[in-house]
N, C-alpha and C. Protein backbone atom coordinates (compact mmCIF):
# COMPACT_ATOMS: atom_id res chain seq x y z
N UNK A 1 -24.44 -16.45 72.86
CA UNK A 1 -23.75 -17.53 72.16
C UNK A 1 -22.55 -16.96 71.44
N UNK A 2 -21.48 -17.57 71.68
CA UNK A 2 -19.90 -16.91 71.07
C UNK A 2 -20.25 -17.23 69.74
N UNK A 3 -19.43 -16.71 68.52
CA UNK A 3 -19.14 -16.75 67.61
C UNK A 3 -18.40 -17.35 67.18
N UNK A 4 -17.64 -17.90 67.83
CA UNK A 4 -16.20 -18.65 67.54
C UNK A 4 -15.26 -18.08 66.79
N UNK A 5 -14.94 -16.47 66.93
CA UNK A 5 -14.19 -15.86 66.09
C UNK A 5 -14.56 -15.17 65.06
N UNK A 6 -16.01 -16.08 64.60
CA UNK A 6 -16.45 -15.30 62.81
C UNK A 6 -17.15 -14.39 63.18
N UNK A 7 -16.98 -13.39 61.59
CA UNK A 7 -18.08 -12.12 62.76
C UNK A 7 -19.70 -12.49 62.14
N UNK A 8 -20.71 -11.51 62.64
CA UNK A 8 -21.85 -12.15 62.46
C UNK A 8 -22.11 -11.90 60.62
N UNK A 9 -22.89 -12.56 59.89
CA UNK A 9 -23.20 -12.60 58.75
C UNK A 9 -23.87 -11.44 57.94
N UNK A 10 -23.29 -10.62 57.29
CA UNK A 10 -24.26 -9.30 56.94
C UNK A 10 -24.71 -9.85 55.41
N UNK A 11 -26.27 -10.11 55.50
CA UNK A 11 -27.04 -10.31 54.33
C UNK A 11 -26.66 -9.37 53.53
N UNK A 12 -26.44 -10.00 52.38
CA UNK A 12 -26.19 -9.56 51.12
C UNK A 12 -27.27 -9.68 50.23
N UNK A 13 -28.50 -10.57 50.33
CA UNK A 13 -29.33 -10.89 49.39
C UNK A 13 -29.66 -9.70 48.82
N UNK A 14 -30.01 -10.06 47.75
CA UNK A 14 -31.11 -8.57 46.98
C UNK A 14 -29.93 -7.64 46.80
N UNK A 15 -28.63 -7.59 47.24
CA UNK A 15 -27.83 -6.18 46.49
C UNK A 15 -27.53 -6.54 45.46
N UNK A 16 -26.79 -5.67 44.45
CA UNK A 16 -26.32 -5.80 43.29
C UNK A 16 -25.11 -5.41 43.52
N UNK A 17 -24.30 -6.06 42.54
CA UNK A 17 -22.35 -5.16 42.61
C UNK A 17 -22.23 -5.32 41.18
N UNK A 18 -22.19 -4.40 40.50
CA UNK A 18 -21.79 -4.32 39.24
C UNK A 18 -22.98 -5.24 38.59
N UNK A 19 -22.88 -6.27 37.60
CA UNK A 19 -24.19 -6.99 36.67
C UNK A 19 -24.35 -7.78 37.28
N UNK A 20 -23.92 -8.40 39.21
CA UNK A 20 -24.40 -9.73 39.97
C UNK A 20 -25.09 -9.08 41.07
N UNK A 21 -26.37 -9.83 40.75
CA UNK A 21 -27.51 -9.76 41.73
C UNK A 21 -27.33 -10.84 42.87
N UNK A 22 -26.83 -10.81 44.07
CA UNK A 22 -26.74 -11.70 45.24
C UNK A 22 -28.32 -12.56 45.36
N UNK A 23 -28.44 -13.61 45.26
CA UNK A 23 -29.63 -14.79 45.71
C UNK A 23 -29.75 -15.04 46.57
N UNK A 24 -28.81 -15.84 46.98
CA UNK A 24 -29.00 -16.82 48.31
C UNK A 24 -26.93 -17.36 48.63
N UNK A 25 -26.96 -17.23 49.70
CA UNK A 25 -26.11 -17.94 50.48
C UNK A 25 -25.55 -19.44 49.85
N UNK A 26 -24.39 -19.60 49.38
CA UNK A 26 -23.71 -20.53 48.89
C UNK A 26 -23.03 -21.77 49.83
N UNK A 27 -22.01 -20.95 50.47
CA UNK A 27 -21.45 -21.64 51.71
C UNK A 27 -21.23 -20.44 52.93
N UNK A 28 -20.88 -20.81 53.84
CA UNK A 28 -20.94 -20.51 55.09
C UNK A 28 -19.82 -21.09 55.56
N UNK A 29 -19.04 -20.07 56.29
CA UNK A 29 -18.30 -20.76 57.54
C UNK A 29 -17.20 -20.94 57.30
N UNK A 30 -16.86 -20.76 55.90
CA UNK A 30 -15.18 -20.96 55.36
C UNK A 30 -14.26 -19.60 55.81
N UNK A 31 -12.99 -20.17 56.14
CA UNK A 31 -11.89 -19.41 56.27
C UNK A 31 -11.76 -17.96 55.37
N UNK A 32 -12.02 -18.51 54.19
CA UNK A 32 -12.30 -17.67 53.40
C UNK A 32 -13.22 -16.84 53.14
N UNK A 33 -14.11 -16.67 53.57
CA UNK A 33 -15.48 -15.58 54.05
C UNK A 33 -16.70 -16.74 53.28
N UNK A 34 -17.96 -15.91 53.32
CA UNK A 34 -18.96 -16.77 53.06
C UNK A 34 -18.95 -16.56 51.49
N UNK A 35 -19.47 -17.32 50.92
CA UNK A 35 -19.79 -17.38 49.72
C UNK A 35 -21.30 -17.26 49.37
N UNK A 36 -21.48 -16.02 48.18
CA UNK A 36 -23.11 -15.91 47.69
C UNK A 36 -22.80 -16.59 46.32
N UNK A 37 -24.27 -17.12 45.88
CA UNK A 37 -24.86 -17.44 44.67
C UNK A 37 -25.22 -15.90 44.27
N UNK A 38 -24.98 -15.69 42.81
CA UNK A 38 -25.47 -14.56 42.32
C UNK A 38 -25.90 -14.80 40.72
N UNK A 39 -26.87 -13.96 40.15
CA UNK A 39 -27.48 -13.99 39.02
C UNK A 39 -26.91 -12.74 38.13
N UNK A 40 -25.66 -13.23 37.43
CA UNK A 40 -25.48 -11.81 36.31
C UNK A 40 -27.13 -11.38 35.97
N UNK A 41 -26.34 -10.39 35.37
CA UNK A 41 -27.67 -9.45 34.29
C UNK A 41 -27.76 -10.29 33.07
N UNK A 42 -26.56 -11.01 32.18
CA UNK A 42 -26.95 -12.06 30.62
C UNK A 42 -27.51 -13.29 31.36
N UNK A 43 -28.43 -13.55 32.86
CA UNK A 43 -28.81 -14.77 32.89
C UNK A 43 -28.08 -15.92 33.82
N UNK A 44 -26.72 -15.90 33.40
CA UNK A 44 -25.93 -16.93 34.32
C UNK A 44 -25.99 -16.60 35.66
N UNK A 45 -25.26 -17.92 35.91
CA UNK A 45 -24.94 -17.65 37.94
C UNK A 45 -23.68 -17.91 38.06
N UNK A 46 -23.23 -17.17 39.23
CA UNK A 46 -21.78 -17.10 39.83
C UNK A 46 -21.60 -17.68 41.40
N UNK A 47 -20.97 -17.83 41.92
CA UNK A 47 -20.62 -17.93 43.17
C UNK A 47 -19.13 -17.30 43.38
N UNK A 48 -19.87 -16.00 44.39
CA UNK A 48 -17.94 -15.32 44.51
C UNK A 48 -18.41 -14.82 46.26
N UNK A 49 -17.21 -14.83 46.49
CA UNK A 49 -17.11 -14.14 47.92
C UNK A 49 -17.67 -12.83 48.68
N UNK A 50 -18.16 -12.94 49.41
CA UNK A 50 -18.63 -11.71 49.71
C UNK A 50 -17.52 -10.14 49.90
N UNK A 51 -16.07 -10.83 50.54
CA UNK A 51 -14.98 -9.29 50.35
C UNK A 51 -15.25 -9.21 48.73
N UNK A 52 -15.19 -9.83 47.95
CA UNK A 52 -14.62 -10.02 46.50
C UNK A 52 -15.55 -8.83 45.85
N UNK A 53 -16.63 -9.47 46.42
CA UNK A 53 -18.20 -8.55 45.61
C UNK A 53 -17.90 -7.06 46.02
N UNK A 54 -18.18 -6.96 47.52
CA UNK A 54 -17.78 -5.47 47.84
C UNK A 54 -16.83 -4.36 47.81
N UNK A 55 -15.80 -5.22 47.82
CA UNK A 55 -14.60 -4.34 47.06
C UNK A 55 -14.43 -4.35 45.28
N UNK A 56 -15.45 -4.57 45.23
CA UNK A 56 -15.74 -4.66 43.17
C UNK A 56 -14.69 -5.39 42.16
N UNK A 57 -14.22 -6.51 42.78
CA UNK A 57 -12.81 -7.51 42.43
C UNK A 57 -13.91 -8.26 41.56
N UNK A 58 -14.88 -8.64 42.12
CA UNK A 58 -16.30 -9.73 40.99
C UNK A 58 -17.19 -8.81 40.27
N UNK A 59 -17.51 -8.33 39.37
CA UNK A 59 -18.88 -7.89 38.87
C UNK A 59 -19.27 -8.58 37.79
N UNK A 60 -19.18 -9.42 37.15
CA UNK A 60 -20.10 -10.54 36.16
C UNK A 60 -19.73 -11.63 36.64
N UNK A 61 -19.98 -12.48 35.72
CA UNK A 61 -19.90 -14.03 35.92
C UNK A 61 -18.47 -14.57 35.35
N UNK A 62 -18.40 -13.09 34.19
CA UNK A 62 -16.69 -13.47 33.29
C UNK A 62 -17.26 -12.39 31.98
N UNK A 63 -18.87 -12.60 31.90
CA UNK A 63 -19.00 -12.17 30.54
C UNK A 63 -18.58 -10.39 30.29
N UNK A 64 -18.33 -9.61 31.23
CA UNK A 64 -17.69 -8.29 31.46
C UNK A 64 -16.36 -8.63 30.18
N UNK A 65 -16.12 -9.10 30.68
CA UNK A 65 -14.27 -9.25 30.44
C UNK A 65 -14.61 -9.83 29.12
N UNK A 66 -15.14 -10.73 29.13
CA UNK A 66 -15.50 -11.19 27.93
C UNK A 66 -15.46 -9.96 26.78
N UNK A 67 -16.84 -9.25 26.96
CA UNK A 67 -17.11 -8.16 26.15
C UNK A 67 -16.11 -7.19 26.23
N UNK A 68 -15.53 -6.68 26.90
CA UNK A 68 -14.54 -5.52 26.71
C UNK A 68 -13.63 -6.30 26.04
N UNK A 69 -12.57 -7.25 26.62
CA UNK A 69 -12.07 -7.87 25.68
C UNK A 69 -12.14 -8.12 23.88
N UNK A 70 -13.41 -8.55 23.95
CA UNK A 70 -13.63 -8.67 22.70
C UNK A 70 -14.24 -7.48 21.89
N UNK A 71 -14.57 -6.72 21.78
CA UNK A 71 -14.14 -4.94 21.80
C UNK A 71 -13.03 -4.43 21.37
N UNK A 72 -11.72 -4.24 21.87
CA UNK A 72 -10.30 -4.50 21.87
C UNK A 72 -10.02 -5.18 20.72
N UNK A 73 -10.25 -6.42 20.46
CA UNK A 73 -9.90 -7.03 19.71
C UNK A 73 -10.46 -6.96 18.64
N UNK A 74 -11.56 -6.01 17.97
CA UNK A 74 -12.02 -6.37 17.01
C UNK A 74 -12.11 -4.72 16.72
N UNK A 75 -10.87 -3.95 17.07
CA UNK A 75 -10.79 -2.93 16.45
C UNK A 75 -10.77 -2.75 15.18
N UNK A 76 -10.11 -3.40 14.33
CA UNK A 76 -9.94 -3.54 13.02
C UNK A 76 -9.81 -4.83 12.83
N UNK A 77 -9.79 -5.87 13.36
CA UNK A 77 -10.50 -7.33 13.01
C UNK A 77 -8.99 -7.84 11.98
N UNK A 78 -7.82 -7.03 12.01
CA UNK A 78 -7.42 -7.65 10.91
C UNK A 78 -5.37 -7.91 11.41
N UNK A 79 -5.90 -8.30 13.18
CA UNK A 79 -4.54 -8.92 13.44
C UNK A 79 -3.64 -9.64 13.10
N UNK A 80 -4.51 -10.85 12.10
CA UNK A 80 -4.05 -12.05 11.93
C UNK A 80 -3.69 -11.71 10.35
N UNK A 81 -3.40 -10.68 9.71
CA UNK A 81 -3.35 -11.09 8.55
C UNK A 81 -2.19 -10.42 8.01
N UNK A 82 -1.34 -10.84 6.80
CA UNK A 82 0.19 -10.36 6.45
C UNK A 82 0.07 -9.40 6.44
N UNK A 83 -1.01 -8.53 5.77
CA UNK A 83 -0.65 -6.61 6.10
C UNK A 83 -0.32 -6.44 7.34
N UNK A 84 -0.91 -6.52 8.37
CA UNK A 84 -0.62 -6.40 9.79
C UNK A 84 0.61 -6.58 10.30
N UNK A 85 1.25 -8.33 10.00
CA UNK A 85 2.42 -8.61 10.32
C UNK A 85 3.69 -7.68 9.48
N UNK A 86 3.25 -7.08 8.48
CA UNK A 86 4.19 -6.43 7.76
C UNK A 86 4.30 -5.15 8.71
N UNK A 87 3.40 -4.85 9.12
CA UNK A 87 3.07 -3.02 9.74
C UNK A 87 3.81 -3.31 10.95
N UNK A 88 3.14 -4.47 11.74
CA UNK A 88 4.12 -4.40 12.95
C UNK A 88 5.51 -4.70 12.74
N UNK A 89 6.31 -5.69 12.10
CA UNK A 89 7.39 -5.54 11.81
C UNK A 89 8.04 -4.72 11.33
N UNK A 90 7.63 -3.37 10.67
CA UNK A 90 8.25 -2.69 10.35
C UNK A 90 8.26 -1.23 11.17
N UNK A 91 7.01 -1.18 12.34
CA UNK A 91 7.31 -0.54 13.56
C UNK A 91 8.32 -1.36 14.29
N UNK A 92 8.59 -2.69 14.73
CA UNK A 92 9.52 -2.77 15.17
C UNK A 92 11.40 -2.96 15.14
N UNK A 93 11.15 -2.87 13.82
CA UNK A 93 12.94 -3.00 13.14
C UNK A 93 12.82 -1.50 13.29
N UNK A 94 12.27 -0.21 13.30
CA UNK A 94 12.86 1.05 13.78
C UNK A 94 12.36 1.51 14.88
N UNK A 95 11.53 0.87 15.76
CA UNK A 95 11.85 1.42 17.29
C UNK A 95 12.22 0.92 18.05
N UNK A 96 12.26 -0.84 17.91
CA UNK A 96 12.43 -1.37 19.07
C UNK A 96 14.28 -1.81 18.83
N UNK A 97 15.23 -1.48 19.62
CA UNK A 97 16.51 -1.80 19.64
C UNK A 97 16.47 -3.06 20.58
N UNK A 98 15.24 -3.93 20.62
CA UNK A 98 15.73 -5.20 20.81
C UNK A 98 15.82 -6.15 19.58
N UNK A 99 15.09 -5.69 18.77
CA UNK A 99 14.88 -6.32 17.59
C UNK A 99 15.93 -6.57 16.58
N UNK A 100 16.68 -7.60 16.24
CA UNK A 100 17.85 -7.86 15.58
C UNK A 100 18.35 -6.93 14.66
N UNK A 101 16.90 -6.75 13.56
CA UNK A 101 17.34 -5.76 12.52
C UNK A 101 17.34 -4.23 12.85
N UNK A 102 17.30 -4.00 14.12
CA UNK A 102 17.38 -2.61 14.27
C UNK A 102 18.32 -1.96 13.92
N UNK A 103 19.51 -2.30 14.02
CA UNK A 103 20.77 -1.75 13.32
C UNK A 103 20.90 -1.33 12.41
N UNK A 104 19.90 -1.88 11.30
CA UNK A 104 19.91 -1.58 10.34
C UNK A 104 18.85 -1.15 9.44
N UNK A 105 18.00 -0.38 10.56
CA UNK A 105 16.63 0.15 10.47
C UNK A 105 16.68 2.04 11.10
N UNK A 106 16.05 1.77 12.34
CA UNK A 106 15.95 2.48 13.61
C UNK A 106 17.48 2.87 13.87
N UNK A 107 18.26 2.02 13.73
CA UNK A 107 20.12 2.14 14.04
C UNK A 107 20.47 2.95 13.19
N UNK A 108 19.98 3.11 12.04
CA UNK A 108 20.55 4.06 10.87
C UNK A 108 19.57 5.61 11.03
N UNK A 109 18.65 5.85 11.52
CA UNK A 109 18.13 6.60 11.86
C UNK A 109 16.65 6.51 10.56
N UNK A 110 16.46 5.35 10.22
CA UNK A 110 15.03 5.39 9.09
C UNK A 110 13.82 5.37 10.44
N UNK A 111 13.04 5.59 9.84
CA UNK A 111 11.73 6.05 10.85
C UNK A 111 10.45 5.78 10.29
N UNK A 112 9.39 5.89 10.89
CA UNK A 112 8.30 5.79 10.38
C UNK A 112 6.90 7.01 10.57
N UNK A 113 6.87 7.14 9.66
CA UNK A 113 6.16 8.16 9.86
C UNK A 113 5.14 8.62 11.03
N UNK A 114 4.53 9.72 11.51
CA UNK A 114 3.63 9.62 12.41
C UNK A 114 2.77 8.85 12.55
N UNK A 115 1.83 9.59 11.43
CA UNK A 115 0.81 8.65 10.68
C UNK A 115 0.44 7.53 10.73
N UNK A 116 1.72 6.68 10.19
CA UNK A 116 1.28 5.44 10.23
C UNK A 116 1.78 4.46 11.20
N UNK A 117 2.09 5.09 12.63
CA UNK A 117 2.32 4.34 13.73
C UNK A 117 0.87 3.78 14.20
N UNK A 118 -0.23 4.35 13.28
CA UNK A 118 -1.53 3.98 13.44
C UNK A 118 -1.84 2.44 12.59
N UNK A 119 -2.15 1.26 12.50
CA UNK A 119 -2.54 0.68 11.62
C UNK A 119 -3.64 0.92 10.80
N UNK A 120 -4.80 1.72 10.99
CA UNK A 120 -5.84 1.84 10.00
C UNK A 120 -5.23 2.72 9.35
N UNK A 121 -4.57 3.72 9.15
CA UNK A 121 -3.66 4.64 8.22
C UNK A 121 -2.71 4.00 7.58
N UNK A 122 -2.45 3.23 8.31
CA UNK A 122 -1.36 2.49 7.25
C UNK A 122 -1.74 1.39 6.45
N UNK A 123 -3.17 1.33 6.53
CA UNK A 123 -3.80 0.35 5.01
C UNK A 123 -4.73 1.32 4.48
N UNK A 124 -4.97 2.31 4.98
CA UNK A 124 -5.55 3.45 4.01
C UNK A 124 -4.49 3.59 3.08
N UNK A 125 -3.27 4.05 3.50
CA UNK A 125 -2.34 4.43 2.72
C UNK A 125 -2.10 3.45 1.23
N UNK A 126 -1.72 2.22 2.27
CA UNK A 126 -1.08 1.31 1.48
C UNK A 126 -1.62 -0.31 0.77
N UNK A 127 -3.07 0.05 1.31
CA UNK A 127 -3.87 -1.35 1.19
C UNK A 127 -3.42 -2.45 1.50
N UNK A 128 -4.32 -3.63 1.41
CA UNK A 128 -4.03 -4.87 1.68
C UNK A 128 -2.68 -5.17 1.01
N UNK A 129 -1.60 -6.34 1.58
CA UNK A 129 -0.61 -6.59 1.08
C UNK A 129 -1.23 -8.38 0.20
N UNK A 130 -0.59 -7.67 -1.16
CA UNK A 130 -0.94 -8.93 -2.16
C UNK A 130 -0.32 -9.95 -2.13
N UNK A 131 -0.53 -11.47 -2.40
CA UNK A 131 0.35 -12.80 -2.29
C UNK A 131 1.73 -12.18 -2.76
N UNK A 132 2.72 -12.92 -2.21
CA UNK A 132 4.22 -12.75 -2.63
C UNK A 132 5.06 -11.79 -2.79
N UNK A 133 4.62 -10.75 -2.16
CA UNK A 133 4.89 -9.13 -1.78
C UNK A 133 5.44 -9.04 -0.41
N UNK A 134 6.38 -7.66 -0.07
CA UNK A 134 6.40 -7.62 1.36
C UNK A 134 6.82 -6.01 0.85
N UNK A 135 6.71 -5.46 2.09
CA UNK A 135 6.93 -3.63 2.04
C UNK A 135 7.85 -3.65 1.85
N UNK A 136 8.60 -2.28 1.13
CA UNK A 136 9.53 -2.12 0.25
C UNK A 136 9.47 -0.82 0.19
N UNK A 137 10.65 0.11 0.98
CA UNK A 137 11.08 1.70 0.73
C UNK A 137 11.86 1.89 -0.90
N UNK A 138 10.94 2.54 -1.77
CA UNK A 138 11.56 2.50 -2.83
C UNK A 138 13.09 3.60 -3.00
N UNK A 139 12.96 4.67 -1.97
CA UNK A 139 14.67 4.66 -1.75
C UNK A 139 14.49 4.29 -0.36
N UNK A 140 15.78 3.47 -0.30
CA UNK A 140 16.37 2.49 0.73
C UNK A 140 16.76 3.58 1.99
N UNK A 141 17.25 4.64 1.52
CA UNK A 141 17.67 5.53 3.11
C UNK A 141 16.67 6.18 3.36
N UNK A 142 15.48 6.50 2.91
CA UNK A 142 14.47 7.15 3.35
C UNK A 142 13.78 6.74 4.40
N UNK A 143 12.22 6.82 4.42
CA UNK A 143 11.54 6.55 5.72
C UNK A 143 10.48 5.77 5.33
N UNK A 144 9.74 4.94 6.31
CA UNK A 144 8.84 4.41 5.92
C UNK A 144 7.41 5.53 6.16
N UNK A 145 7.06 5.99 4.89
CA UNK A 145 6.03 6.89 4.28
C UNK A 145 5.19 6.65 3.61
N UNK A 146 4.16 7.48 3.40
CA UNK A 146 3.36 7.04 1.86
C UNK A 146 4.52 8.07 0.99
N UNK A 147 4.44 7.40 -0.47
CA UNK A 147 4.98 8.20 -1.43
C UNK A 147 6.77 7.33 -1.53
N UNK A 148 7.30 6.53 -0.17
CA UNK A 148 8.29 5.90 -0.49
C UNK A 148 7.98 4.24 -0.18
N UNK A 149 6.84 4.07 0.18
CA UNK A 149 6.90 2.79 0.20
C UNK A 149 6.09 2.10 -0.67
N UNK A 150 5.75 0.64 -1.06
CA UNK A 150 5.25 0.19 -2.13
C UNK A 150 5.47 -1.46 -1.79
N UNK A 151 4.32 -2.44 -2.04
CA UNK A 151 4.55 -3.69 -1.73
C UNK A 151 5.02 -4.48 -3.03
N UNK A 152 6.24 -5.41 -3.03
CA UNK A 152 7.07 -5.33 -3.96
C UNK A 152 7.44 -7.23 -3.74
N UNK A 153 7.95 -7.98 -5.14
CA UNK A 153 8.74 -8.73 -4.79
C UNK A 153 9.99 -9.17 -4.52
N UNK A 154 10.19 -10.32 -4.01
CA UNK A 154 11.47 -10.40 -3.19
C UNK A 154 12.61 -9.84 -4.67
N UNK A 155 12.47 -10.09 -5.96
CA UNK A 155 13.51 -10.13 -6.90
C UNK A 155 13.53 -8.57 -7.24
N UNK A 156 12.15 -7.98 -6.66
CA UNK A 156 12.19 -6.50 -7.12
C UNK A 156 13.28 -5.69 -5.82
N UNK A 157 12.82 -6.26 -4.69
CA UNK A 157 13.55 -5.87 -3.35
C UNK A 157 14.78 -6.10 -3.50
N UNK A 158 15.29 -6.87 -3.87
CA UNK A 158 16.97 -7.30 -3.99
C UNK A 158 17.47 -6.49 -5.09
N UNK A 159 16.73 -6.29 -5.97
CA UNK A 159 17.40 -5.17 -7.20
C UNK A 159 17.56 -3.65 -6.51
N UNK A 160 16.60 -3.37 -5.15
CA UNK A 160 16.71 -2.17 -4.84
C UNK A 160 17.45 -1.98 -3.47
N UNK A 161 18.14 -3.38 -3.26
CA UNK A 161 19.35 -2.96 -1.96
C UNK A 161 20.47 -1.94 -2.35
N UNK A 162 20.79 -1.29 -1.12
CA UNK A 162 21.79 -0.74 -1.09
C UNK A 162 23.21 -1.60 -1.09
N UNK A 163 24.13 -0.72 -1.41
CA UNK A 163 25.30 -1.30 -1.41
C UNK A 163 26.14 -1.30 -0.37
N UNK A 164 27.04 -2.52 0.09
CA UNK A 164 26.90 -2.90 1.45
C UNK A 164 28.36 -2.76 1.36
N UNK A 165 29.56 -2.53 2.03
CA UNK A 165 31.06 -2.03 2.05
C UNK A 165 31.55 -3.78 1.96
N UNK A 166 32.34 -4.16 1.03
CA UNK A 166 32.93 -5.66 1.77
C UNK A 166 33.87 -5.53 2.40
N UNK A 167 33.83 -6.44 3.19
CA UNK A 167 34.75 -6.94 4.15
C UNK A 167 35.97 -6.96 3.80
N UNK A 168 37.25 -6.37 4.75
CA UNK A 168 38.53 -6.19 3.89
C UNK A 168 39.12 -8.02 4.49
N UNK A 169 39.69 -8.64 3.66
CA UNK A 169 40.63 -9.81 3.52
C UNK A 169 41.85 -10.08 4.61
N UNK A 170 42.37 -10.65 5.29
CA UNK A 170 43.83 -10.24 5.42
C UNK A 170 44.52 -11.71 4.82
C-alpha cells in the first residue's frame, strides 16, 4: 500500500524531550508533520510537532521560559523603582552617544565608575533614592563615584551647576 508521499509514522509515545512526556497521537496527516499530545513534568499538556520535539525547539508546555524568565527578572526585584531609573540613566548619558545628554556627560569625558556599572553596588553605595531627590556629582567635572555623588534636590542641583560660556550677541 503507497504512502502517498508521507513517510511511515515513527512512534513517539513514551519518549521524553526535555519536561514533555509524548501520550498519544494528536493529529495525523498534516502537511506539517504529525502532531503529539504531551504531559509536561508541572502537570499540563501540550500539543507540538513531532520535528519540533526532536530537534529540542519544544521542551515544556511554556512553563521553562516561564521560570528562567522569571529568574532574570527578579535579580534584584527592583527595576521598577526611581533608584534604578536614576542608575540607568546615568549609565546612559555617559556611554551611550545616542542619548541626547551625552554631550554633556560621556562627551565631556565624565564616566562611571567600574563598580557601579553593577546595580547592586550602586545601592550598596548609595541607597535607595529618597522622594524629591535625583543623583547629583557634588563636583560637576568629576565622575560618577562613591565619595562624589550624593542624592540631592533640584534647588540644591542648580546651586551646584557649572558655569556655562554665553552666547556671543551680534
Amino acid at each position: 500500500m503507497a504512502n502517498e508521499g508521507w513517510q511511515t509514522l515513527q512512534d513517539l509515545t513514551g519518549r521524553k524531550f526535555g519536561r514533555l512526556t509524548v501520550i498519544a497521537v494528536a493529529e495525523r496527516g498534516s502537511p506539517s508533520g504529525v502532531a503529539w499530545t504531551c504531559r509536561c513534568d508541572c502537570g499540563n499538556e501540550k500539543t507540538a510537532r513531532g520535528y519540533h520535539l526532536k530537534r529540542g525547539s519544544v521542551r515544556s508546555c511554556g512553563c521553562l521560559a516561564t521560570e528562567v524568565n522569571g529568574k532574570a527578572a527578579l535579580k534584584h526585584g527592583l527595576s521598577t523603582t526611581p533608584t534604578y531609573f536614576s542608575w540607568r540613566a546615568m549609565i546612559q548619558r555617559c556611554e551611550d552617544p545616542r542619548t541626547p545628554a551625552f554631550k554633556y556627560y560621556g562627551g565631556r569625558g565624565i564616566r562611571v565608575c567600574a563598580e557601579w556599572h553593577d546595580f547592586p553596588s550602586f545601592l550598596r553605595d548609595m541607597g535607595h533614592r529618597p522622594p524629591g531627590t535625583t543623583l547629583d556629582r557634588i563636583n560637576g567635572s568629576g565622575h560618577y563615584e562613591p565619595g562624589n555623588c550624593r542624592w540631592a534636590t533640584w534647588d540644591v542641583q542648580c546651586a551646584n551647576r557649572r558655569k556655562r560660556p554665553r552666547k556671543w550677541r551680534s
